[in-house]
N, C-alpha and C. Protein backbone atom coordinates (compact mmCIF):
# COMPACT_ATOMS: atom_id res chain seq x y z
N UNK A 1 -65.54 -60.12 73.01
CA UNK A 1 -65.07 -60.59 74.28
C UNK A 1 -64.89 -59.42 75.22
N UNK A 2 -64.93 -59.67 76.42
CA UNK A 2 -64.75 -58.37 77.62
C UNK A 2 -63.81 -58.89 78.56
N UNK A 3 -63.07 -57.72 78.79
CA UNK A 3 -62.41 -58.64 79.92
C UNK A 3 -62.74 -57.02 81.06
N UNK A 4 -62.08 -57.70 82.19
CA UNK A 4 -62.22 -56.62 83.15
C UNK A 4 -60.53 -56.03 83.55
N UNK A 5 -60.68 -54.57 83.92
CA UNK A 5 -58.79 -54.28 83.68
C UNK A 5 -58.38 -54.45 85.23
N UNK A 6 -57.19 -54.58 85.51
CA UNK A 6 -56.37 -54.95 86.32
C UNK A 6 -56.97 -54.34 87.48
N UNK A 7 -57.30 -52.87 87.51
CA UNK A 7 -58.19 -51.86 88.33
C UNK A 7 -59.30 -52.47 88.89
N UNK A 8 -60.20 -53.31 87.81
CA UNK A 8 -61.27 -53.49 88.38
C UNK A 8 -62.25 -52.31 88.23
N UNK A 9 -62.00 -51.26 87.90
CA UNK A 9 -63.05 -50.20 87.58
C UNK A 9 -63.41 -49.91 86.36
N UNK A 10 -63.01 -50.58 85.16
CA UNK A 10 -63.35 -50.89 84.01
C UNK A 10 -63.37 -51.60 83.19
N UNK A 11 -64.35 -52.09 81.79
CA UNK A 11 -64.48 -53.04 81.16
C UNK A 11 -64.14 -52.69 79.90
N UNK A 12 -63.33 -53.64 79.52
CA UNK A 12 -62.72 -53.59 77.50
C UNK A 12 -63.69 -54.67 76.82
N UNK A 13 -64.27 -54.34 75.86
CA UNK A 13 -64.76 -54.72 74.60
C UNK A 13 -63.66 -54.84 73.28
N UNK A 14 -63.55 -55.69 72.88
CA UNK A 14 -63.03 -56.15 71.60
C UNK A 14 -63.56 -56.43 70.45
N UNK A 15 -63.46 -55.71 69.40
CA UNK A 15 -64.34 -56.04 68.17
C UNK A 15 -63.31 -55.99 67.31
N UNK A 16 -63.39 -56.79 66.02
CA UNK A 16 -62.46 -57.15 64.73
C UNK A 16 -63.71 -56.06 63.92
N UNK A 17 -62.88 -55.41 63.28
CA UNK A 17 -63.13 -53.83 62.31
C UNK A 17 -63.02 -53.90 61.42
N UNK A 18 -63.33 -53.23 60.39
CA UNK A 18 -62.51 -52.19 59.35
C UNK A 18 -61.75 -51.10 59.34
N UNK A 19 -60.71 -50.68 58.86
CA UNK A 19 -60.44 -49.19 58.91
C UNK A 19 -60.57 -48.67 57.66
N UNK A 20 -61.00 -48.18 57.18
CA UNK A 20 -61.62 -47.37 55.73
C UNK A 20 -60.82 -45.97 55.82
N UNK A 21 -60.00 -45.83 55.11
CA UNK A 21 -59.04 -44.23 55.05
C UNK A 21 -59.29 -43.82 53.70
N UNK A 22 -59.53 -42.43 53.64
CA UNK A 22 -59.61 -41.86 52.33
C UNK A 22 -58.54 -40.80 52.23
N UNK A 23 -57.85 -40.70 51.12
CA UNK A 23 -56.86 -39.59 51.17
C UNK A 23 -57.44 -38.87 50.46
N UNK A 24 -57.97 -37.48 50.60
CA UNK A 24 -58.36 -36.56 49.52
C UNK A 24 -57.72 -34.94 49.84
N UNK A 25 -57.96 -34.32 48.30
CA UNK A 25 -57.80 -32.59 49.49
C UNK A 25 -58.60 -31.73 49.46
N UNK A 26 -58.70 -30.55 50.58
CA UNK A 26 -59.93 -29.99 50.75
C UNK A 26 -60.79 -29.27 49.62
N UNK A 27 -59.62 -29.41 48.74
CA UNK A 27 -60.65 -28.30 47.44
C UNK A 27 -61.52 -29.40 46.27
N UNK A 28 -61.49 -31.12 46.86
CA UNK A 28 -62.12 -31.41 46.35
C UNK A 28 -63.74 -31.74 46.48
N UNK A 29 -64.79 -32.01 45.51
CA UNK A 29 -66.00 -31.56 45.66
C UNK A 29 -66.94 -32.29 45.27
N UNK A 30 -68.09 -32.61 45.81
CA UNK A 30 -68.75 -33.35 45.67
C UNK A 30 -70.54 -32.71 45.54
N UNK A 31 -70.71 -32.51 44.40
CA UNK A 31 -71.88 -31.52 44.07
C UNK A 31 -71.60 -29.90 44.27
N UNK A 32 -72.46 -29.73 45.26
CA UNK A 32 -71.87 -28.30 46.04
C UNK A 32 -71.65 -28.01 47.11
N UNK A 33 -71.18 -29.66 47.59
CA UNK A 33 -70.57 -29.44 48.61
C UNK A 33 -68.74 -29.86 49.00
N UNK A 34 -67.94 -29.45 50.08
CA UNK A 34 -66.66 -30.46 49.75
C UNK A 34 -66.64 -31.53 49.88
N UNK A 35 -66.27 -32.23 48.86
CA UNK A 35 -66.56 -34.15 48.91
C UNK A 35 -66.31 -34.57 50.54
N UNK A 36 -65.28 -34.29 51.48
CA UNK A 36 -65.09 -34.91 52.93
C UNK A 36 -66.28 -34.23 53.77
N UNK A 37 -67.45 -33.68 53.49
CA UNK A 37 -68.31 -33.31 54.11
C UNK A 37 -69.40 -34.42 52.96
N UNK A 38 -69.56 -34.17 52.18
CA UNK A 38 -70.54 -35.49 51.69
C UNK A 38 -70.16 -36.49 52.17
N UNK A 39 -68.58 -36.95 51.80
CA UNK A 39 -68.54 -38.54 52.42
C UNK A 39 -69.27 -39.00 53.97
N UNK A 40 -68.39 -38.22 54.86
CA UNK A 40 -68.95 -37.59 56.18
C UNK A 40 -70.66 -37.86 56.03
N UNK A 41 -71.29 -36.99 55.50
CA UNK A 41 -72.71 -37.25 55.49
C UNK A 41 -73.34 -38.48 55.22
N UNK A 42 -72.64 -38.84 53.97
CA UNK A 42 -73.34 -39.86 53.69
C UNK A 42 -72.82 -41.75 54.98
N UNK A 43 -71.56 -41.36 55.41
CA UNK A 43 -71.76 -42.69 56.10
C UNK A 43 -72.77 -42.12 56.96
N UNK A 44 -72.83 -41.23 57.53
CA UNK A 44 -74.17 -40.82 58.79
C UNK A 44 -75.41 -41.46 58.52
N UNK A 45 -76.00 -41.02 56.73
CA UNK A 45 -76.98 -41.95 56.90
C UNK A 45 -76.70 -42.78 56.23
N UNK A 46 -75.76 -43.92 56.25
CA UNK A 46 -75.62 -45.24 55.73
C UNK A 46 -74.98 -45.87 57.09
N UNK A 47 -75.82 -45.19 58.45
CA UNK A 47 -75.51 -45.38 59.97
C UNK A 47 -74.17 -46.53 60.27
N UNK A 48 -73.08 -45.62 59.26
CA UNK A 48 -71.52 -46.00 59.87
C UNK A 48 -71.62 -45.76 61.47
N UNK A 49 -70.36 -46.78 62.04
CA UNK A 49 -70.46 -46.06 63.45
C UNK A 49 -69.76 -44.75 63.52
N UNK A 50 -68.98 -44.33 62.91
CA UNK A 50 -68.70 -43.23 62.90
C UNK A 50 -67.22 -42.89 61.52
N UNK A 51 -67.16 -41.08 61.81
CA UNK A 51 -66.29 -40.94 60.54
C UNK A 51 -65.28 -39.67 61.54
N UNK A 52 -64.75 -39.73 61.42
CA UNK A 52 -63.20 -38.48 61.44
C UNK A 52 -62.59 -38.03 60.46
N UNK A 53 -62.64 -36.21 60.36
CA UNK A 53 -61.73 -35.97 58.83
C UNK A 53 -60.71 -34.89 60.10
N UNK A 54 -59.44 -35.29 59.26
CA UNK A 54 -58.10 -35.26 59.80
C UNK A 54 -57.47 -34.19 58.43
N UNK A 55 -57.10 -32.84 59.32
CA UNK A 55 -55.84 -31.96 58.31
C UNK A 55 -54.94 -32.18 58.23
N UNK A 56 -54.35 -32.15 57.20
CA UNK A 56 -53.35 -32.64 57.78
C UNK A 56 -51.98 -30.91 57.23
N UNK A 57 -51.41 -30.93 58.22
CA UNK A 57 -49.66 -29.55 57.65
C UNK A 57 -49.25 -29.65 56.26
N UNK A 58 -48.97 -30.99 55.97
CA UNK A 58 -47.93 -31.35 54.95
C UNK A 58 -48.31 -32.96 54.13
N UNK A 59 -48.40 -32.78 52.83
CA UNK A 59 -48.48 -34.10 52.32
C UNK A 59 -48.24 -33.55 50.67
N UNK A 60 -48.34 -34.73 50.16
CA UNK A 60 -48.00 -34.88 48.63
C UNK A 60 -48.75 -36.45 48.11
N UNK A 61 -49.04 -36.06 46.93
CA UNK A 61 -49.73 -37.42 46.24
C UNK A 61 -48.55 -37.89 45.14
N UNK A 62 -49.53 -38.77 44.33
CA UNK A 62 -48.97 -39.39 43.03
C UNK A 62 -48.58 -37.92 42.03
N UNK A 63 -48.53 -36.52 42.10
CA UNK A 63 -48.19 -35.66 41.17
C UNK A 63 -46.27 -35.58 42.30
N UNK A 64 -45.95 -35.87 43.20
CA UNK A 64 -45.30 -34.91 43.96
C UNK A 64 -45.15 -34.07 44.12
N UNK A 65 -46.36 -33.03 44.41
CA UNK A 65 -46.16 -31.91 44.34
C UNK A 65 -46.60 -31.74 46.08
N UNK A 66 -45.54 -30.92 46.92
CA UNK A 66 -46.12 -30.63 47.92
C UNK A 66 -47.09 -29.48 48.36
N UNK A 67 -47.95 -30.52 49.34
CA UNK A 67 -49.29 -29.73 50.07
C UNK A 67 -48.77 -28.78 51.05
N UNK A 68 -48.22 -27.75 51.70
CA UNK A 68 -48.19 -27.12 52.79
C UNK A 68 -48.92 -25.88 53.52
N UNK A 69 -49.35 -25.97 54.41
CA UNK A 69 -49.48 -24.94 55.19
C UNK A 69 -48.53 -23.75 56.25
N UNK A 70 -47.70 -23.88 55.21
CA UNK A 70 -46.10 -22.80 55.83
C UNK A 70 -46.95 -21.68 55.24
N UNK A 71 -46.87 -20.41 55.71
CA UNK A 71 -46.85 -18.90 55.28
C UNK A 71 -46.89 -18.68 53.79
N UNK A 72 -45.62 -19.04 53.83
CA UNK A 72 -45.01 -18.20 52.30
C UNK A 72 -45.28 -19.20 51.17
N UNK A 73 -45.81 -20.50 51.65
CA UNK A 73 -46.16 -21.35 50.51
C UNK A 73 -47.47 -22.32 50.60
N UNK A 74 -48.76 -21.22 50.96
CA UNK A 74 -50.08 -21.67 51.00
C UNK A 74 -50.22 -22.44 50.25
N UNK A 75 -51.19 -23.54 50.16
CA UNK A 75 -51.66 -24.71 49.44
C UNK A 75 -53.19 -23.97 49.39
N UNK A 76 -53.67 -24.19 48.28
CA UNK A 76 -54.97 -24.11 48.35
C UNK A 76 -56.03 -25.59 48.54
N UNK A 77 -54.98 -26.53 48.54
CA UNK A 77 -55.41 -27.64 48.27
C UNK A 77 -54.96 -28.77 49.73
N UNK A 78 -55.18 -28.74 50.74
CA UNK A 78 -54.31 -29.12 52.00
C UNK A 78 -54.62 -30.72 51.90
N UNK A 79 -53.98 -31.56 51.94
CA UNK A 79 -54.10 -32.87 52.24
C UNK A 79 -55.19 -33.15 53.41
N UNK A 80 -56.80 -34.01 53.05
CA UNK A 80 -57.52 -34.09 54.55
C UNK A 80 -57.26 -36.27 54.18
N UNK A 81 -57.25 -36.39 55.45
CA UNK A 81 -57.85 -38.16 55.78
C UNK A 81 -59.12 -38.00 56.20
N UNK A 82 -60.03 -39.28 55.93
CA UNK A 82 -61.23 -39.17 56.58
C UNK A 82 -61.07 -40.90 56.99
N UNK A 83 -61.39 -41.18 58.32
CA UNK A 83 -61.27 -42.70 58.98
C UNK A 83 -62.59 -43.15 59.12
N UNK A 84 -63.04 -44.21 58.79
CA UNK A 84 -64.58 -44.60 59.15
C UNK A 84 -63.88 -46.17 59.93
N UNK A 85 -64.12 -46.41 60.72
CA UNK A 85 -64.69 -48.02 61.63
C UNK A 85 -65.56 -48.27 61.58
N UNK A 86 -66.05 -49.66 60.75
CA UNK A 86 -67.13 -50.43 61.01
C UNK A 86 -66.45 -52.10 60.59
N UNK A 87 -68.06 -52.56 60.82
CA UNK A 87 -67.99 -54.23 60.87
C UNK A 87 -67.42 -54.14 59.45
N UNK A 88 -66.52 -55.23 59.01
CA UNK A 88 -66.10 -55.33 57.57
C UNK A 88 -66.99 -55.25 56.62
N UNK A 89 -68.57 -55.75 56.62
CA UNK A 89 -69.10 -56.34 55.64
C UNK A 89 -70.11 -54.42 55.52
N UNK A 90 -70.06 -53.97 56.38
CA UNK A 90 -70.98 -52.18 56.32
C UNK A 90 -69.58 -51.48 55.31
N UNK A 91 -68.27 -51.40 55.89
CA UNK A 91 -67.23 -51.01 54.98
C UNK A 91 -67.40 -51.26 53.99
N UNK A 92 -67.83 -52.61 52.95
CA UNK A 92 -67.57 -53.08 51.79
C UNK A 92 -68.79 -53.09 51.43
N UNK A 93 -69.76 -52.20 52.14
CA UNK A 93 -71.09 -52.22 51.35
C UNK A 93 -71.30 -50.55 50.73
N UNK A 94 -69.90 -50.02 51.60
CA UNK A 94 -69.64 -48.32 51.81
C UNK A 94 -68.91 -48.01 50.38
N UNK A 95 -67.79 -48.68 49.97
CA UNK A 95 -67.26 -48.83 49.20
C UNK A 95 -67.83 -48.37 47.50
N UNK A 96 -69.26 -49.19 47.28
CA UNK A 96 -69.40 -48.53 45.62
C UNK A 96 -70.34 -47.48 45.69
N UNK A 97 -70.80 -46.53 46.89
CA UNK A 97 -71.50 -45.24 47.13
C UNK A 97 -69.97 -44.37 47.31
N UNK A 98 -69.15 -44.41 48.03
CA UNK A 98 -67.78 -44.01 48.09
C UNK A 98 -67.47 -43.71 46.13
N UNK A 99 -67.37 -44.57 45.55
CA UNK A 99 -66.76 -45.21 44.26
C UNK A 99 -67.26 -44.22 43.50
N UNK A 100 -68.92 -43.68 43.89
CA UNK A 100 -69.56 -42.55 42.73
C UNK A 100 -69.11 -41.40 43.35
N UNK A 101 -68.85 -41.01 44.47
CA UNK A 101 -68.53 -39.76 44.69
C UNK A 101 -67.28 -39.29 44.74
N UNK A 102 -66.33 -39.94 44.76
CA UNK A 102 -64.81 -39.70 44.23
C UNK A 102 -64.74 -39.74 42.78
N UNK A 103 -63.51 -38.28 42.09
CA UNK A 103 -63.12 -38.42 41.04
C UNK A 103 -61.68 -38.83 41.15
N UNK A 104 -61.10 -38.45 42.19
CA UNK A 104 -59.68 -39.23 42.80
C UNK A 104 -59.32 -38.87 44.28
N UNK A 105 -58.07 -39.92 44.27
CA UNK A 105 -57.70 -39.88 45.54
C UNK A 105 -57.17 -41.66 45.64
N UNK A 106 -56.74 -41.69 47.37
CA UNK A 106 -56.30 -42.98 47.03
C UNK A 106 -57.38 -43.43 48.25
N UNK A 107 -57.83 -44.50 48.45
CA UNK A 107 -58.38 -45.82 49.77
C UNK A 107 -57.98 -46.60 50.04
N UNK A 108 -57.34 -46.15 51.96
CA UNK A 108 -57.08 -48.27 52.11
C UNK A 108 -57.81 -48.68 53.06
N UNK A 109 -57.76 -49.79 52.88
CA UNK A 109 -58.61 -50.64 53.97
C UNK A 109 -57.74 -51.57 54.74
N UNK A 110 -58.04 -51.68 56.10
CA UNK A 110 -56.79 -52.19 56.99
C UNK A 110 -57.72 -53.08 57.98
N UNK A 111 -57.72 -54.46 58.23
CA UNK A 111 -58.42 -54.71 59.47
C UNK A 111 -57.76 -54.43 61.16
N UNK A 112 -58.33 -53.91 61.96
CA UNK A 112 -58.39 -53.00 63.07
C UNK A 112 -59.26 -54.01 64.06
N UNK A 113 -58.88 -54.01 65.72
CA UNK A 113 -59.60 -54.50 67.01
C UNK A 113 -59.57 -52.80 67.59
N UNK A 114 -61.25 -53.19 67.61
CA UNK A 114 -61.45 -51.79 68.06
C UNK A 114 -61.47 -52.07 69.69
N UNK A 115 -61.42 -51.26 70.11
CA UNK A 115 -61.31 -52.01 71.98
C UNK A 115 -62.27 -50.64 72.22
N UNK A 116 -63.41 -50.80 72.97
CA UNK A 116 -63.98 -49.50 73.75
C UNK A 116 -64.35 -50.41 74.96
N UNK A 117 -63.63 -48.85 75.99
CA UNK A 117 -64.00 -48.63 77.13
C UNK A 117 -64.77 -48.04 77.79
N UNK A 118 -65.66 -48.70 78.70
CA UNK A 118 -66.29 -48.19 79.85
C UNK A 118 -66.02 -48.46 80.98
N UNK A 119 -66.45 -47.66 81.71
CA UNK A 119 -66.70 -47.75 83.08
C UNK A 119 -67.50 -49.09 83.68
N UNK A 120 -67.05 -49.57 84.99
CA UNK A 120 -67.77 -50.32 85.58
C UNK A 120 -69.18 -50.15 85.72
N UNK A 121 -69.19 -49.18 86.33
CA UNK A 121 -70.63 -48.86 87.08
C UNK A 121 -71.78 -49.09 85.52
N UNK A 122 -70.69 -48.31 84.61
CA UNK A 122 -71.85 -47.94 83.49
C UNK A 122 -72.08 -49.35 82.98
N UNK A 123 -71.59 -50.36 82.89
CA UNK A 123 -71.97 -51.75 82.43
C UNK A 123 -72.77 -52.94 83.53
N UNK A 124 -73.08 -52.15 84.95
CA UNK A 124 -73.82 -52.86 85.24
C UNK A 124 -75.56 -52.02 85.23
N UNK A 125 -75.64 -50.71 84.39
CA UNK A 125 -77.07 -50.59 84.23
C UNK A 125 -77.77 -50.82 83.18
N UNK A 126 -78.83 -51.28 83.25
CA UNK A 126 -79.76 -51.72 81.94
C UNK A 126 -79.77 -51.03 81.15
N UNK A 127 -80.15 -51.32 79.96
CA UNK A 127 -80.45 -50.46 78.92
C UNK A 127 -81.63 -49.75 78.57
């Protein structure tokens, strides 16, 4: 659905999503490369609409052991997220290629309205 905003100088799109989150950390690996750069790759060509990997300062898993990036108590291991959005049914087709390249970590899946904006002008030229 589209609607037009109060302005009048731009148009919202609404789409029902996936949100696909991976919790992993950077020292983990996927061949010879770091697994959040394979994952990354591989939705590219399994033409996800797109992927984001996120550092994160501070985290801890199922060991409790904390991740930090303070000075005096380097992590070699930093907590990353990686977010993919797509149509539900590309997510759950993402899922058992995901499944071989993790040895752990945790995944959730959340349904998400993705809203993108454009510009007026840009939605009245052809494609």
């Amino acid at each position: 659905m589209t609607f037009e905003s109060s302005k009048g100088d731009s148009l919202e799109q609404r789409t029902e999503a996936t949100l696909l989150r991976i919790f992993i950390g950077d020292r983990d690996r996927h061949g010879q490369k770091p697994l959040y750069e394979a994952i990354v790759l591989k939705a590219r060509e399994l033409h996800l609409a797109g992927a984001t990997v996120l550092r994160s300062p501070l985290g801890f898993g199922k060991s409790s052991r904390l991740h930090t990036a303070k000075i005096l108590r380097l992590s070699t291991d930093m907590p990353l997220v990686i977010e993919i959005v797509d149509a539900p049914e590309k997510i759950e087709a993402f899922l058992p290629v995901l499944d071989e390249m993790m040895e752990g970590g945790l995944v959730t899946l959340e349904k998400v309205q993705v809203v993108n904006y454009r510009s007026h002008d840009e939605s009245l030229k052809k494609p």
